[in-house]
PDB file of N, CA and C in Angstrom:
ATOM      1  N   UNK A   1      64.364   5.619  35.933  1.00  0.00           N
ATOM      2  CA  UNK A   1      62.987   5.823  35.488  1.00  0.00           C
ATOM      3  C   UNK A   1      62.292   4.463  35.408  1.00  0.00           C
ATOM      4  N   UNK A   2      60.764   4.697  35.759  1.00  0.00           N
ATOM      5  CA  UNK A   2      60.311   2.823  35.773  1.00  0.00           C
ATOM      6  C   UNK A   2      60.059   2.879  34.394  1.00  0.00           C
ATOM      7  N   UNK A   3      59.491   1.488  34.357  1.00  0.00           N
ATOM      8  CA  UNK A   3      59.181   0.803  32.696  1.00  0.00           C
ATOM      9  C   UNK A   3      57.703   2.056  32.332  1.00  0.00           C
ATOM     10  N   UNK A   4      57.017   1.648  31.403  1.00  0.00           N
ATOM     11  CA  UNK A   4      56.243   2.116  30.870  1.00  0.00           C
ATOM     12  C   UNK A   4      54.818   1.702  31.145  1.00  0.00           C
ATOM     13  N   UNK A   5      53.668   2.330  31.070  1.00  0.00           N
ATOM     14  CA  UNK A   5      52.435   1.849  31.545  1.00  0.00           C
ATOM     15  C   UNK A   5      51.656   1.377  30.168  1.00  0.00           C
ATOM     16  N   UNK A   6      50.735   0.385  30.134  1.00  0.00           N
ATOM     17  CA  UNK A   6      49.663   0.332  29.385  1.00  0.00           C
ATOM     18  C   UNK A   6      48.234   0.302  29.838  1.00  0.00           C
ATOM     19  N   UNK A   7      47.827   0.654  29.613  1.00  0.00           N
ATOM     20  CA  UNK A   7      45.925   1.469  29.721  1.00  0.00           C
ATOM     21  C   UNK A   7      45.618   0.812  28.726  1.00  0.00           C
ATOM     22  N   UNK A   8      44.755   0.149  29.058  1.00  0.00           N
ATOM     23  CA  UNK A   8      43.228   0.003  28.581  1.00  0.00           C
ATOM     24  C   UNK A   8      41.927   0.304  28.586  1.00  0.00           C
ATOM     25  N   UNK A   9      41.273   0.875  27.734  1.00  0.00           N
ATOM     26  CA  UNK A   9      40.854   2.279  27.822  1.00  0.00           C
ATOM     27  C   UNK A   9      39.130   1.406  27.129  1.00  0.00           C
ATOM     28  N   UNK A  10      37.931   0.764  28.184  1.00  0.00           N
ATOM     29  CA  UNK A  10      37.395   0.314  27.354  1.00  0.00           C
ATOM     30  C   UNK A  10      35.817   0.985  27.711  1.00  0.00           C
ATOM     31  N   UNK A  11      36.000   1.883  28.187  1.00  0.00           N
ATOM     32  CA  UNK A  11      35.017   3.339  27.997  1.00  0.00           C
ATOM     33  C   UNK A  11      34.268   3.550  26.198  1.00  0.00           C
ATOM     34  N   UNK A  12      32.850   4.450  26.373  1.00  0.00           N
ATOM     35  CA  UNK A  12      32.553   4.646  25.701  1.00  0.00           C
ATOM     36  C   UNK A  12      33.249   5.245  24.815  1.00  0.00           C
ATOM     37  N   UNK A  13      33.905   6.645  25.765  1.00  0.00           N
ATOM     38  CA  UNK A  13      34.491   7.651  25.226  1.00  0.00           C
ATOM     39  C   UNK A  13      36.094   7.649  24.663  1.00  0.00           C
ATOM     40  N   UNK A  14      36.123   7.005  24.788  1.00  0.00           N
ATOM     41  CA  UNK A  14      37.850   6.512  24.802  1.00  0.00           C
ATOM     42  C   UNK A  14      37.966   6.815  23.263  1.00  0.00           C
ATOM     43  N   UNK A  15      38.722   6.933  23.368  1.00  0.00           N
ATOM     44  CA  UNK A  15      39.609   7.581  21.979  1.00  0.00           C
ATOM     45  C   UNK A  15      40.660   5.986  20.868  1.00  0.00           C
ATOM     46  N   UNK A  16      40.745   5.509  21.785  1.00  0.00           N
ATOM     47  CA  UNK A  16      41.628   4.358  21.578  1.00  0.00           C
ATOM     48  C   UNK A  16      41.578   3.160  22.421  1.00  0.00           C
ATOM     49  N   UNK A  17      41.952   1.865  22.510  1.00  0.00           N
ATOM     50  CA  UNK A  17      41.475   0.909  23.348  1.00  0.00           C
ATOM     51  C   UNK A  17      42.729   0.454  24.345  1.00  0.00           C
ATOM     52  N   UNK A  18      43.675   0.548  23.774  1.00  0.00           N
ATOM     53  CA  UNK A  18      44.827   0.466  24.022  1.00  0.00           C
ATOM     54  C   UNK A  18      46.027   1.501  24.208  1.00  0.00           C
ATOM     55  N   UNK A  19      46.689   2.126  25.168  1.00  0.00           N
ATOM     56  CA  UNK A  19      48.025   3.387  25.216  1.00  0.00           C
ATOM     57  C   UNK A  19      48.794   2.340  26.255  1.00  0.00           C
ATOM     58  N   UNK A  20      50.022   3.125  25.203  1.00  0.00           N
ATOM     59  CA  UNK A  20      51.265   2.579  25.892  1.00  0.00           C
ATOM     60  C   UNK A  20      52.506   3.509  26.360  1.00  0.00           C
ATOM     61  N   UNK A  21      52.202   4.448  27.712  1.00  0.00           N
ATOM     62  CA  UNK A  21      52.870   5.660  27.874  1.00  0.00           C
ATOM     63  C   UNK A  21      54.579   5.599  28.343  1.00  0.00           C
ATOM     64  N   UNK A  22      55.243   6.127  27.691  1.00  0.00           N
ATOM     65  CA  UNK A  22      56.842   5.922  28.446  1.00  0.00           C
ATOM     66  C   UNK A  22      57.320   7.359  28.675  1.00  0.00           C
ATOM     67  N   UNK A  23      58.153   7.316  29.324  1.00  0.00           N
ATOM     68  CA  UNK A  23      59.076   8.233  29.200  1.00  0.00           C
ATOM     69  C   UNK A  23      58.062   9.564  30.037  1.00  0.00           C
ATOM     70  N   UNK A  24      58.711  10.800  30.265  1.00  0.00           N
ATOM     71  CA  UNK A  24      57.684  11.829  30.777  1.00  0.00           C
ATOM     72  C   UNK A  24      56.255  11.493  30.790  1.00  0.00           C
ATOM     73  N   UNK A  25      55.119  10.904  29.933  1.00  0.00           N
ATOM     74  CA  UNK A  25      54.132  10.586  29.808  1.00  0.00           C
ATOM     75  C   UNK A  25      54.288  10.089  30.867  1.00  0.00           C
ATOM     76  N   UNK A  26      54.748   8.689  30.968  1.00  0.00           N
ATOM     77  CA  UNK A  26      54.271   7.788  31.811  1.00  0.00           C
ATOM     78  C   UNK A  26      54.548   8.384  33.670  1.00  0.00           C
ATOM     79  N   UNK A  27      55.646   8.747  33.596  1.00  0.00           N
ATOM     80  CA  UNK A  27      55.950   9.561  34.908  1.00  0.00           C
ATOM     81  C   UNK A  27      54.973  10.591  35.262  1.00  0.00           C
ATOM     82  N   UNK A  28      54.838  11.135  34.529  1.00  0.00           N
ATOM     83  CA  UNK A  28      53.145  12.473  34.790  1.00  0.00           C
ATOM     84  C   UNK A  28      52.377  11.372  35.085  1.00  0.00           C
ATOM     85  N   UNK A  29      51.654  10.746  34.420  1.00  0.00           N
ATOM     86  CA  UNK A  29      50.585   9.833  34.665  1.00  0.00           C
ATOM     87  C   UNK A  29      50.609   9.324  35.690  1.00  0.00           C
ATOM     88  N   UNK A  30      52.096   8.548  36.234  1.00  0.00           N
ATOM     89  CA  UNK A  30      51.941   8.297  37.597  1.00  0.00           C
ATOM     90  C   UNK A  30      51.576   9.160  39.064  1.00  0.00           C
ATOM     91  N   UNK A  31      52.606  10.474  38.418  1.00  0.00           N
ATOM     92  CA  UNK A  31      52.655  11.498  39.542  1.00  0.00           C
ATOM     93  C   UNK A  31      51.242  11.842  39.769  1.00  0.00           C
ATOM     94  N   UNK A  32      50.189  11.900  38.941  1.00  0.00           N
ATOM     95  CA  UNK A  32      48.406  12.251  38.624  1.00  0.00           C
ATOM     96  C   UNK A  32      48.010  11.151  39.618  1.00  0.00           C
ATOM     97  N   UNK A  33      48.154   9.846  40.197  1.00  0.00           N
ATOM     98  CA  UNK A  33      47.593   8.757  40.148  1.00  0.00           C
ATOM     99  C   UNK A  33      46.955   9.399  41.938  1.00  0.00           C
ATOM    100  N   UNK A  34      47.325  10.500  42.616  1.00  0.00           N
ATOM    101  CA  UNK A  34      46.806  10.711  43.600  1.00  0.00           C
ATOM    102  C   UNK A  34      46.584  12.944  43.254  1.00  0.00           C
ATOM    103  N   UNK A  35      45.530  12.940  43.336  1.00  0.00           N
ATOM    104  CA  UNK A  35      45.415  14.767  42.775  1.00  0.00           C
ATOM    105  C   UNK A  35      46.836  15.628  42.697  1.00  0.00           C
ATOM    106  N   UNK A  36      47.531  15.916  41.698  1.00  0.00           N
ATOM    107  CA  UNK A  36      48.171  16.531  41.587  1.00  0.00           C
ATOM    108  C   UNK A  36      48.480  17.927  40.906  1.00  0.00           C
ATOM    109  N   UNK A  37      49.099  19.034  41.664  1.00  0.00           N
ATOM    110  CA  UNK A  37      48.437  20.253  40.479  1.00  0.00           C
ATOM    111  C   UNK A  37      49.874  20.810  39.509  1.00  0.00           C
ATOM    112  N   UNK A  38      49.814  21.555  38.856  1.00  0.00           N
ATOM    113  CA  UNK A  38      50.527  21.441  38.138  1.00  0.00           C
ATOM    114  C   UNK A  38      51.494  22.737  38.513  1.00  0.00           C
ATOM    115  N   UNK A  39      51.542  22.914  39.345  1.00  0.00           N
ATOM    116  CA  UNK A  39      53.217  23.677  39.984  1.00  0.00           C
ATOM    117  C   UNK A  39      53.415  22.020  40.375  1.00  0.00           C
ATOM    118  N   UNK A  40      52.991  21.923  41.059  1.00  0.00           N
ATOM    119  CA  UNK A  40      54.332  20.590  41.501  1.00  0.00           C
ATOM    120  C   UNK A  40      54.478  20.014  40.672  1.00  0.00           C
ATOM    121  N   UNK A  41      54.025  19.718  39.727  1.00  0.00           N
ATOM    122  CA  UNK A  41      54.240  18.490  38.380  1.00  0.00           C
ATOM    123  C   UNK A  41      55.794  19.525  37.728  1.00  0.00           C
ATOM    124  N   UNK A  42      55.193  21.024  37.901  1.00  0.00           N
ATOM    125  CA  UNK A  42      56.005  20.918  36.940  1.00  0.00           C
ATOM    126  C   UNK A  42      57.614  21.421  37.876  1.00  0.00           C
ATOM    127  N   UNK A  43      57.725  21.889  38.952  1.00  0.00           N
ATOM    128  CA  UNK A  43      58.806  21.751  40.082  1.00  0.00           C
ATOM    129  C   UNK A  43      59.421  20.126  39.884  1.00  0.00           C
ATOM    130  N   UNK A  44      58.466  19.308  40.015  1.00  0.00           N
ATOM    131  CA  UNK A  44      59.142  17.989  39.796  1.00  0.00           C
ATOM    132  C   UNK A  44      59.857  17.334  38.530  1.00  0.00           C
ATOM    133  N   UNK A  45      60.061  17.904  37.681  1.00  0.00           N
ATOM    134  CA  UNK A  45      59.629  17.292  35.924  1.00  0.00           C
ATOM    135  C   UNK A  45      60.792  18.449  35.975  1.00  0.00           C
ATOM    136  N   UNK A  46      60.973  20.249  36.582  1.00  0.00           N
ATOM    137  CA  UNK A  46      61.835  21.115  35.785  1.00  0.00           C
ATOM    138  C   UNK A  46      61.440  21.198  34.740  1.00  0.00           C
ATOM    139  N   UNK A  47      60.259  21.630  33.652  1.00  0.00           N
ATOM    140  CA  UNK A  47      60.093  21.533  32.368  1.00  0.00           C
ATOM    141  C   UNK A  47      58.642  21.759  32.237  1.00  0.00           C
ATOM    142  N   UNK A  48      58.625  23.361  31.919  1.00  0.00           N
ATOM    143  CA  UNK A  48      57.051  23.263  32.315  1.00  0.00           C
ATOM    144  C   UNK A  48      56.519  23.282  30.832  1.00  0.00           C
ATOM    145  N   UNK A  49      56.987  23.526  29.705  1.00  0.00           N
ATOM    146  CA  UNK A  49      56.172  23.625  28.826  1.00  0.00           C
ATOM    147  C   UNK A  49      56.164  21.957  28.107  1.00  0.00           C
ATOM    148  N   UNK A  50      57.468  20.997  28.617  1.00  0.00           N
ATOM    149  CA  UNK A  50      56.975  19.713  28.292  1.00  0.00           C
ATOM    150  C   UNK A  50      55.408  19.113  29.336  1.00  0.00           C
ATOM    151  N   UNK A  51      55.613  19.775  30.647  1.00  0.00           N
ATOM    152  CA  UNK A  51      54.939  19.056  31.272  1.00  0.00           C
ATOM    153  C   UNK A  51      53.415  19.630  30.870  1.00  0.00           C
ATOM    154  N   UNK A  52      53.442  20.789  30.289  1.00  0.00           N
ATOM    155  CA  UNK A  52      52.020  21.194  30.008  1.00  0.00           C
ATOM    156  C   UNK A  52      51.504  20.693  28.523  1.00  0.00           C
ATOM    157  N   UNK A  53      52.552  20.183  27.699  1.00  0.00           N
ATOM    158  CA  UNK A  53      52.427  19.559  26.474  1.00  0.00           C
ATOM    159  C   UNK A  53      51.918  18.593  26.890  1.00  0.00           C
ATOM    160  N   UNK A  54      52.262  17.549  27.706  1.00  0.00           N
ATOM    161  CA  UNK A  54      51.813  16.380  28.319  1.00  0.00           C
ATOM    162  C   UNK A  54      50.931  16.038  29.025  1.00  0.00           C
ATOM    163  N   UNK A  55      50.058  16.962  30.281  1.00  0.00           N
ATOM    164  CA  UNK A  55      49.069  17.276  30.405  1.00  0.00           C
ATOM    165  C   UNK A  55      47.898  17.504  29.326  1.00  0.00           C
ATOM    166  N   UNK A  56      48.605  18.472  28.543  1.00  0.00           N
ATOM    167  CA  UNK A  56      47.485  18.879  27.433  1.00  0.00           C
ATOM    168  C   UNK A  56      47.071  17.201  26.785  1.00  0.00           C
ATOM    169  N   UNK A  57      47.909  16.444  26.020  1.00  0.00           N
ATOM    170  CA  UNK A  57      47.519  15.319  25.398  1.00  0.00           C
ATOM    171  C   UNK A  57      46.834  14.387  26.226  1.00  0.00           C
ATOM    172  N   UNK A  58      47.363  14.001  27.918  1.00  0.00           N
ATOM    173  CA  UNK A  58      46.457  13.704  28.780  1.00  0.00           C
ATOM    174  C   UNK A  58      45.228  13.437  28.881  1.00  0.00           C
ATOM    175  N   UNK A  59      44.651  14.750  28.759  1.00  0.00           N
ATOM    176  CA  UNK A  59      43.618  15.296  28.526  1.00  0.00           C
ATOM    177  C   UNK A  59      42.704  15.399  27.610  1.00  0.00           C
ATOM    178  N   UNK A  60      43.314  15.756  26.708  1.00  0.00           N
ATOM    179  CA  UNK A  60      42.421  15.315  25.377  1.00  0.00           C
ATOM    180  C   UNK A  60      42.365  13.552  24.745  1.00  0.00           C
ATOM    181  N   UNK A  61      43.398  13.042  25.605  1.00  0.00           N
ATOM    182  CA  UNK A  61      43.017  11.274  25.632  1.00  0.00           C
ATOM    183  C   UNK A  61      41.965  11.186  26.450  1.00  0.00           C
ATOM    184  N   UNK A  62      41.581  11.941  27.514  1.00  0.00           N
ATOM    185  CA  UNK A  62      40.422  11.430  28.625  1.00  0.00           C
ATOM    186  C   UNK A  62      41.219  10.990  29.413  1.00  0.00           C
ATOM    187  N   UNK A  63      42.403  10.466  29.828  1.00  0.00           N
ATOM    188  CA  UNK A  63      43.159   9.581  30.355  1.00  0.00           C
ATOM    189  C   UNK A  63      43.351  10.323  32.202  1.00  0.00           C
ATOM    190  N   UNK A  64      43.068  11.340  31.598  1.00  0.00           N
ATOM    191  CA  UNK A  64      43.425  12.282  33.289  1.00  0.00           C
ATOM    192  C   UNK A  64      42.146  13.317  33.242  1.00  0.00           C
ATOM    193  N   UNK A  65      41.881  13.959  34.405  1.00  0.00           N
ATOM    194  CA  UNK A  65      40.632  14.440  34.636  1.00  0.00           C
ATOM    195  C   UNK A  65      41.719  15.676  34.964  1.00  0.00           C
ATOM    196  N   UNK A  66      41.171  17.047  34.722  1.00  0.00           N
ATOM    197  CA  UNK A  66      41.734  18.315  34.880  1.00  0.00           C
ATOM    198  C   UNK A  66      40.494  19.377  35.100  1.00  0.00           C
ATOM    199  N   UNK A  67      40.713  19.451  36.839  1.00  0.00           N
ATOM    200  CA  UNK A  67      39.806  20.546  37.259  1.00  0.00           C
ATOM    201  C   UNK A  67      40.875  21.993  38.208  1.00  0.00           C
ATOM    202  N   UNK A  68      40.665  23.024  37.378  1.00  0.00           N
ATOM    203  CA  UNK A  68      41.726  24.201  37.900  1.00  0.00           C
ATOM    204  C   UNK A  68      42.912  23.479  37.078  1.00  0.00           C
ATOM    205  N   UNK A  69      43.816  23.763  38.730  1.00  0.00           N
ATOM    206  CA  UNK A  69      45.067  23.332  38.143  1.00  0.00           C
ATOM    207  C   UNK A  69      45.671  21.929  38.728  1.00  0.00           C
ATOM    208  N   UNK A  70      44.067  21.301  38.952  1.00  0.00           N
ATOM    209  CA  UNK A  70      44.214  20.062  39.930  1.00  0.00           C
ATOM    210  C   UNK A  70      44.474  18.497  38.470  1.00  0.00           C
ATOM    211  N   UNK A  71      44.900  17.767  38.857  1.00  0.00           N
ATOM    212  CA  UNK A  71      45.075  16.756  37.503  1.00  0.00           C
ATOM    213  C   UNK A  71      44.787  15.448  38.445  1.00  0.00           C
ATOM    214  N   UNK A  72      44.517  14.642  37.877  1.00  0.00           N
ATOM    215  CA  UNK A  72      43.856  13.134  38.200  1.00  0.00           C
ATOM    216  C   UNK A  72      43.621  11.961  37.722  1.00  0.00           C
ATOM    217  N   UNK A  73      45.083  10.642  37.309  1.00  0.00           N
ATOM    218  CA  UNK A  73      44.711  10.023  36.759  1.00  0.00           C
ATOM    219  C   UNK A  73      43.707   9.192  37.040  1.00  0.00           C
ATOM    220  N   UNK A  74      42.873   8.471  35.762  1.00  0.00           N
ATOM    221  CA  UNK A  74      41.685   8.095  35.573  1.00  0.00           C
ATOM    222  C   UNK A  74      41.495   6.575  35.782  1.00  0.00           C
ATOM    223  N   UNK A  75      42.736   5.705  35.228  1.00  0.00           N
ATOM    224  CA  UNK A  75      42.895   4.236  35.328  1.00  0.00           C
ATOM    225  C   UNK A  75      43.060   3.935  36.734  1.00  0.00           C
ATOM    226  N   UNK A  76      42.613   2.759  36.368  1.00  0.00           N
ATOM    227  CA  UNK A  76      42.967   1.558  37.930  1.00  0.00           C
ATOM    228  C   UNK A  76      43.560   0.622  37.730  1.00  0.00           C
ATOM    229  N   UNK A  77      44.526   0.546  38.456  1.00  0.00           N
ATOM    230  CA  UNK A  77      45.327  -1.066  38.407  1.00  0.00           C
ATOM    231  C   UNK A  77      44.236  -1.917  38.903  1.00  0.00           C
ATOM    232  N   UNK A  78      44.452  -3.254  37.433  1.00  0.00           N
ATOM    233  CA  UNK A  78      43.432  -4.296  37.540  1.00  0.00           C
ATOM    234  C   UNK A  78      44.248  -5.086  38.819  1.00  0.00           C
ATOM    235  N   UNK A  79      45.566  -5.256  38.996  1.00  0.00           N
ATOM    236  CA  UNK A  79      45.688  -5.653  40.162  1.00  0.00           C
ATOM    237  C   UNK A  79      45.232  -5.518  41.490  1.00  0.00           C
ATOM    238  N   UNK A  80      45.150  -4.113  41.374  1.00  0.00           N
ATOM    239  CA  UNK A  80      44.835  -3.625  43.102  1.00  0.00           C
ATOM    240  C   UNK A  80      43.221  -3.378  42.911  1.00  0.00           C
ATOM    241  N   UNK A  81      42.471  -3.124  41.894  1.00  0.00           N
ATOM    242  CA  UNK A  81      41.007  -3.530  42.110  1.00  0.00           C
ATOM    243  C   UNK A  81      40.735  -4.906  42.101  1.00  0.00           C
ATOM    244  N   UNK A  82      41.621  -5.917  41.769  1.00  0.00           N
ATOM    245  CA  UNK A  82      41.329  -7.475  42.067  1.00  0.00           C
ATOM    246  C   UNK A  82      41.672  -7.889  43.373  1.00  0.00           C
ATOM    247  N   UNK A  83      42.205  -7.118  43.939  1.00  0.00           N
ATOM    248  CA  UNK A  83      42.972  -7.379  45.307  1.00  0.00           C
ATOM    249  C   UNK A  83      44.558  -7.605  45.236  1.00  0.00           C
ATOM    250  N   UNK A  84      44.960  -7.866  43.925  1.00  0.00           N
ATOM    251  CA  UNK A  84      46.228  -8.205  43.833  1.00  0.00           C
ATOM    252  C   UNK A  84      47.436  -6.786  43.872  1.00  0.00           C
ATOM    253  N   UNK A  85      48.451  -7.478  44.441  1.00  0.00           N
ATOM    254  CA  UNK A  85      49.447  -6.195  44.452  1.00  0.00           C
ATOM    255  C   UNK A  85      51.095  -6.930  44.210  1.00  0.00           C
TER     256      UNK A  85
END
């Protein structure tokens, strides 16, 4: 499993300024980082009522955009919008 992500979250709406996601979180979040819907999240994960627990909080962070059963994380790597990778 990779390390853990941190978001910085410096939106109006943001809930918090700072998240630091590990574990399932952070793996959903990644799997989101290109439209993902949630049969495959949850085919991938095996675990649908964690993965819909996790979605759900997602979501109510703002952190992922949820249209249907389509999911979409919201952040950008400051690297790869600086050019860096």
């Amino acid at each position: 499993m990779a390390d853990g992500i941190s978001i910085y979250d410096l939106r109006e709406i943001a809930r918090h300024v700072v998240y630091r996601l590990t574990g399932l979180r952070a793996e959903i979040y990644r799997a989101c980082r290109s439209v993902s819907n949630k049969k495959a999240l949850v085919q991938k994960f095996r675990d649908e009522e964690k993965v819909s627990e996790t979605l759900e909080y997602l979501c109510a962070e703002n952190l992922i955009l949820n249209i249907g059963a389509d999911y979409l994380a919201l952040a950008i790597d400051w690297r790869v919008a600086k050019g860096r990778t």
